[in-house]
N, C-alpha and C. Protein backbone atom coordinates (compact mmCIF):
# COMPACT_ATOMS: atom_id res chain seq x y z
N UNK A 1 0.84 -1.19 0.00
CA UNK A 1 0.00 0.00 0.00
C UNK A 1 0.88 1.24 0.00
N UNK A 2 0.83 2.31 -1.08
CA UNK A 2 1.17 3.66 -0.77
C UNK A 2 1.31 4.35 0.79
N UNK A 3 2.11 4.97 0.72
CA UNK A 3 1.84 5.76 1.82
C UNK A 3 2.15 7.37 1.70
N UNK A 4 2.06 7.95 2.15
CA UNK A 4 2.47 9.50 2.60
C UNK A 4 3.63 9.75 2.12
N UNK A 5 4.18 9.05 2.91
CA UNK A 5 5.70 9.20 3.11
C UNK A 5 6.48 8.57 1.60
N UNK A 6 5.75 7.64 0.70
CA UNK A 6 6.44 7.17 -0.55
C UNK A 6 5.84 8.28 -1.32
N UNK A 7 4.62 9.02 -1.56
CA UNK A 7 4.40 10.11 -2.05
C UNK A 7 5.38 11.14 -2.06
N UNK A 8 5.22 11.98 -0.91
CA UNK A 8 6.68 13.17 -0.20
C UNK A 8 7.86 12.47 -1.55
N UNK A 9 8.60 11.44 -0.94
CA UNK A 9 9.60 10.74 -1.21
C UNK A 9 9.76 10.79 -3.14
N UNK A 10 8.42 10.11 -3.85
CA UNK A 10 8.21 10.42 -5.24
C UNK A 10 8.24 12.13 -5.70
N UNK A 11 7.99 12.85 -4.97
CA UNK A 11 7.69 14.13 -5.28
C UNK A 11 9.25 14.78 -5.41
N UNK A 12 9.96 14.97 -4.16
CA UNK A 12 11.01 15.25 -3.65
C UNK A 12 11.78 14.31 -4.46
N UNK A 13 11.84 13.54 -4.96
CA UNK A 13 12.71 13.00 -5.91
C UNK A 13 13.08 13.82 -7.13
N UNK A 14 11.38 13.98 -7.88
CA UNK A 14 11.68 14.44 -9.02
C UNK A 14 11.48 15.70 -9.27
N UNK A 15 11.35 16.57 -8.28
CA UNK A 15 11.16 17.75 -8.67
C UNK A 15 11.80 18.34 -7.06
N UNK A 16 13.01 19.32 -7.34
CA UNK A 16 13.59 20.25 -6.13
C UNK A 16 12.64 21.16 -5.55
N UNK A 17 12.46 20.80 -4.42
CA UNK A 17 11.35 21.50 -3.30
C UNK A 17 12.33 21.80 -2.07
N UNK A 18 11.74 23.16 -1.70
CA UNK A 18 12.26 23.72 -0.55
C UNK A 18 11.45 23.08 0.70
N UNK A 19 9.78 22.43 0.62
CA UNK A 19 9.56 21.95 1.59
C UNK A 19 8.27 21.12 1.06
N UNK A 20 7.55 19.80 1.51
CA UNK A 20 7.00 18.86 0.92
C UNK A 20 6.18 18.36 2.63
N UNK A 21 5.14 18.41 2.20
CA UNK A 21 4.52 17.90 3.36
C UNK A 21 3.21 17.05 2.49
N UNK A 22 2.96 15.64 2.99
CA UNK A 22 1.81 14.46 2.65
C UNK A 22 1.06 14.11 3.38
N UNK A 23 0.19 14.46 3.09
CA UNK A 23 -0.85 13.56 4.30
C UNK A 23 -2.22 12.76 3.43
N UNK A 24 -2.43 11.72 4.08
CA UNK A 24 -3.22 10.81 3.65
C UNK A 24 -2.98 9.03 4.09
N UNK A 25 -3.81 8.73 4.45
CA UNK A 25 -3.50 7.45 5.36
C UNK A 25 -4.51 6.08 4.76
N UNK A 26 -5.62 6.44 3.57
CA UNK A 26 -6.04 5.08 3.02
C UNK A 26 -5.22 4.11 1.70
N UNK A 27 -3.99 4.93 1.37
CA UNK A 27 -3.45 4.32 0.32
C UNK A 27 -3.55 4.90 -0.59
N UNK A 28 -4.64 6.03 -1.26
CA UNK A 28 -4.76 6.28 -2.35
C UNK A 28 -5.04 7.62 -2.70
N UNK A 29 -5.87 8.35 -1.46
CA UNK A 29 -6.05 9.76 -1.59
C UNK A 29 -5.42 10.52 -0.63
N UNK A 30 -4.80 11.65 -0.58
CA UNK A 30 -3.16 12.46 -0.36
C UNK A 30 -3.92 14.05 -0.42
N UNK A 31 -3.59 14.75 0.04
CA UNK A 31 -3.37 16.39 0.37
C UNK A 31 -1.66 16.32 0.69
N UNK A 32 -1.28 17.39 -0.22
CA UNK A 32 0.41 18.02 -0.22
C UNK A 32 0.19 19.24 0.30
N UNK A 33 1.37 19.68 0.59
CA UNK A 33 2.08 21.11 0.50
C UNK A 33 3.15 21.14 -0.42
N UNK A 34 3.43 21.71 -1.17
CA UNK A 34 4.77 21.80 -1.71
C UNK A 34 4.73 23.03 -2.22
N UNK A 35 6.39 23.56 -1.89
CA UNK A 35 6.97 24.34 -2.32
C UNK A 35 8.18 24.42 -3.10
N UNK A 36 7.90 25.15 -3.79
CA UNK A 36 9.04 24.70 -5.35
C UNK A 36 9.51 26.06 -5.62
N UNK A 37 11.11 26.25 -5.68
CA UNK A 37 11.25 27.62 -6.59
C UNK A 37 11.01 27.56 -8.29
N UNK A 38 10.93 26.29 -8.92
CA UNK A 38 10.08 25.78 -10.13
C UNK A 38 8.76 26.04 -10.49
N UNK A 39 8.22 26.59 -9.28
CA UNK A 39 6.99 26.98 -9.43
C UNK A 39 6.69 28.57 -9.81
N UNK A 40 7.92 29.28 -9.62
CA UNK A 40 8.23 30.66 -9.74
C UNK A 40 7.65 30.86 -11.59
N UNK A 41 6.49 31.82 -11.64
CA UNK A 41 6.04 32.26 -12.78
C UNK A 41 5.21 31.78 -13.57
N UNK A 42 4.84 30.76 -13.03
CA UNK A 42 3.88 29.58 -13.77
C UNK A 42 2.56 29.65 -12.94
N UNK A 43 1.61 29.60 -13.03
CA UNK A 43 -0.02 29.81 -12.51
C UNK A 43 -0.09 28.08 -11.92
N UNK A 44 -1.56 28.43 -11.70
CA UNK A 44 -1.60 26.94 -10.66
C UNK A 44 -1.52 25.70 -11.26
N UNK A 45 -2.14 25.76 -12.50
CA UNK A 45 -2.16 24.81 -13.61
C UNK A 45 -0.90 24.15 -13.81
N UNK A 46 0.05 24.67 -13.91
CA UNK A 46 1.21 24.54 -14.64
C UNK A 46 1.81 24.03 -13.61
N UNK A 47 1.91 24.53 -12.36
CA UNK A 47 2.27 23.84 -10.66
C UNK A 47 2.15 22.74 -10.78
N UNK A 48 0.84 22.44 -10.80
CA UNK A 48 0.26 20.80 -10.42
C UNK A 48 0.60 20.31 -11.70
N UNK A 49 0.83 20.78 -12.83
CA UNK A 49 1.25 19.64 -14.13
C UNK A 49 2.68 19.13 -13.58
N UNK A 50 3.40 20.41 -12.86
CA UNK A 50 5.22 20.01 -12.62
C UNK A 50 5.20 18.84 -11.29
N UNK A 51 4.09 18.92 -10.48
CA UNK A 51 3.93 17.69 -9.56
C UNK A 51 3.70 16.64 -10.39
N UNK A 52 2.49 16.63 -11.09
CA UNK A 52 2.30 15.59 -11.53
C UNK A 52 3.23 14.87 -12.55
N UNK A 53 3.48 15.58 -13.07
CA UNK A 53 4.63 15.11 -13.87
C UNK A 53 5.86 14.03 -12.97
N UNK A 54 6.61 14.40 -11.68
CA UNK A 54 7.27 14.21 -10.51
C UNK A 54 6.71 12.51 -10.22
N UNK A 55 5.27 12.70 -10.54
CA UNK A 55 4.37 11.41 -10.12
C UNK A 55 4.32 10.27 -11.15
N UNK A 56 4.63 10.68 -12.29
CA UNK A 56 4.50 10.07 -13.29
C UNK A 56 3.34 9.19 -13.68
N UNK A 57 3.42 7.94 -13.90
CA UNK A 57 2.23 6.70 -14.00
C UNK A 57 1.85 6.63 -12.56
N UNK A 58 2.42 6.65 -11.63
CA UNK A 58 1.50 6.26 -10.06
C UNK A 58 0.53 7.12 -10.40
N UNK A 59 0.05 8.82 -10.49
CA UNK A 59 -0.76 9.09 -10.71
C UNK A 59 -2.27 8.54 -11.68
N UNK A 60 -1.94 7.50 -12.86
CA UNK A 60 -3.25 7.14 -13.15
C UNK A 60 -3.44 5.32 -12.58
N UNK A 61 -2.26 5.29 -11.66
CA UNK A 61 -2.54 3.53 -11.56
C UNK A 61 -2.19 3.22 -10.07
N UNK A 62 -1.22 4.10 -9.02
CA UNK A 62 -1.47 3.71 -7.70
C UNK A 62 -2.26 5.16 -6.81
N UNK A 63 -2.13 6.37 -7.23
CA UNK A 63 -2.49 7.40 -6.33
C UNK A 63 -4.33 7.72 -7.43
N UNK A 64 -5.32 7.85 -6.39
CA UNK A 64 -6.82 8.18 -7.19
C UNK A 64 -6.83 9.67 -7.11
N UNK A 65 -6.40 10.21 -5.74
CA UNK A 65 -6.90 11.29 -5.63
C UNK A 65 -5.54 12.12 -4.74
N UNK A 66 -5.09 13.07 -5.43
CA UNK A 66 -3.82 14.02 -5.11
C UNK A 66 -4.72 16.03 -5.09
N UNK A 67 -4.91 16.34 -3.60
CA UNK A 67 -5.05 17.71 -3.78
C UNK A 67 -4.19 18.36 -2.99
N UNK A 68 -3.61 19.04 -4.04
CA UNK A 68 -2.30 20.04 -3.30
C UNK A 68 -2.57 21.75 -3.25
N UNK A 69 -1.29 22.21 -2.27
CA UNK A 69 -1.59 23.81 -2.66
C UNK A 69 0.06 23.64 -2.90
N UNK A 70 0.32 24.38 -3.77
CA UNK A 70 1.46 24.69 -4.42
C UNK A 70 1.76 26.03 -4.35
N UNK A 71 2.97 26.56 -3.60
CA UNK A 71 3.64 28.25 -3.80
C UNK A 71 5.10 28.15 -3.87
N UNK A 72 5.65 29.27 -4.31
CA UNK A 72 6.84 29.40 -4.29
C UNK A 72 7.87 29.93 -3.20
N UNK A 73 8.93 29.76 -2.88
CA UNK A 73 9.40 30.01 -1.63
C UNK A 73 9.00 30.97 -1.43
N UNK A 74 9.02 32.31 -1.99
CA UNK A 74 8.28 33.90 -1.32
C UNK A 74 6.43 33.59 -1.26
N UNK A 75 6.12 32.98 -1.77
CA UNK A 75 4.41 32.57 -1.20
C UNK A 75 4.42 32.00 0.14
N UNK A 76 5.89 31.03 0.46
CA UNK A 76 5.58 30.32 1.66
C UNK A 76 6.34 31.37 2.74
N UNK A 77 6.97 32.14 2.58
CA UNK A 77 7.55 32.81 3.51
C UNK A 77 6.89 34.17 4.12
N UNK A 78 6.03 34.35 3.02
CA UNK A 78 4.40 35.19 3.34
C UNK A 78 3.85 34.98 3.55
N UNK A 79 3.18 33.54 3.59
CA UNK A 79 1.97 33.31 4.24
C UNK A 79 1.28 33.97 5.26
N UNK A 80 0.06 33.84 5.55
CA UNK A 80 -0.17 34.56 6.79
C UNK A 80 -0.72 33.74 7.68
């Protein structure tokens, strides 16, 4: 079974993140955080294509459901 932590781990592999947080505990559906300076200039669309991409095939054959928020290091260092 998937976990959290092989998600994080797939993500953080293929794409350089300043910080990666997973949560999800049935195997298949996941909420992220990630922060990417890759994400710098690209809209949300384009974010989640550069995750998904990171995910490759697990996305249509071990993960069902992936909802993330995606910012760039100055989004995460603003937050409020």
């Amino acid at each position: 079974m998937l976990t959290a932590n092989n998600v994080k781990d797939y993500i953080e592999t293929s794409l350089p993140c300043e910080y990666v947080e997973v949560e999800g505990d049935d195997g298949h559906h996941f909420h992220a955080v990630i922060v990417s300076a890759q994400f710098q200039g690209k809209n949300m669309v384009q974010q989640h294509q550069l995750v998904y991409k990171s995910l490759g095939d697990r996305m249509k054959q071990e993960i069902h459901a992936l909802s993330m928020k995606t910012l760039t290091p100055e989004q995460w260092a603003n937050r409020a």
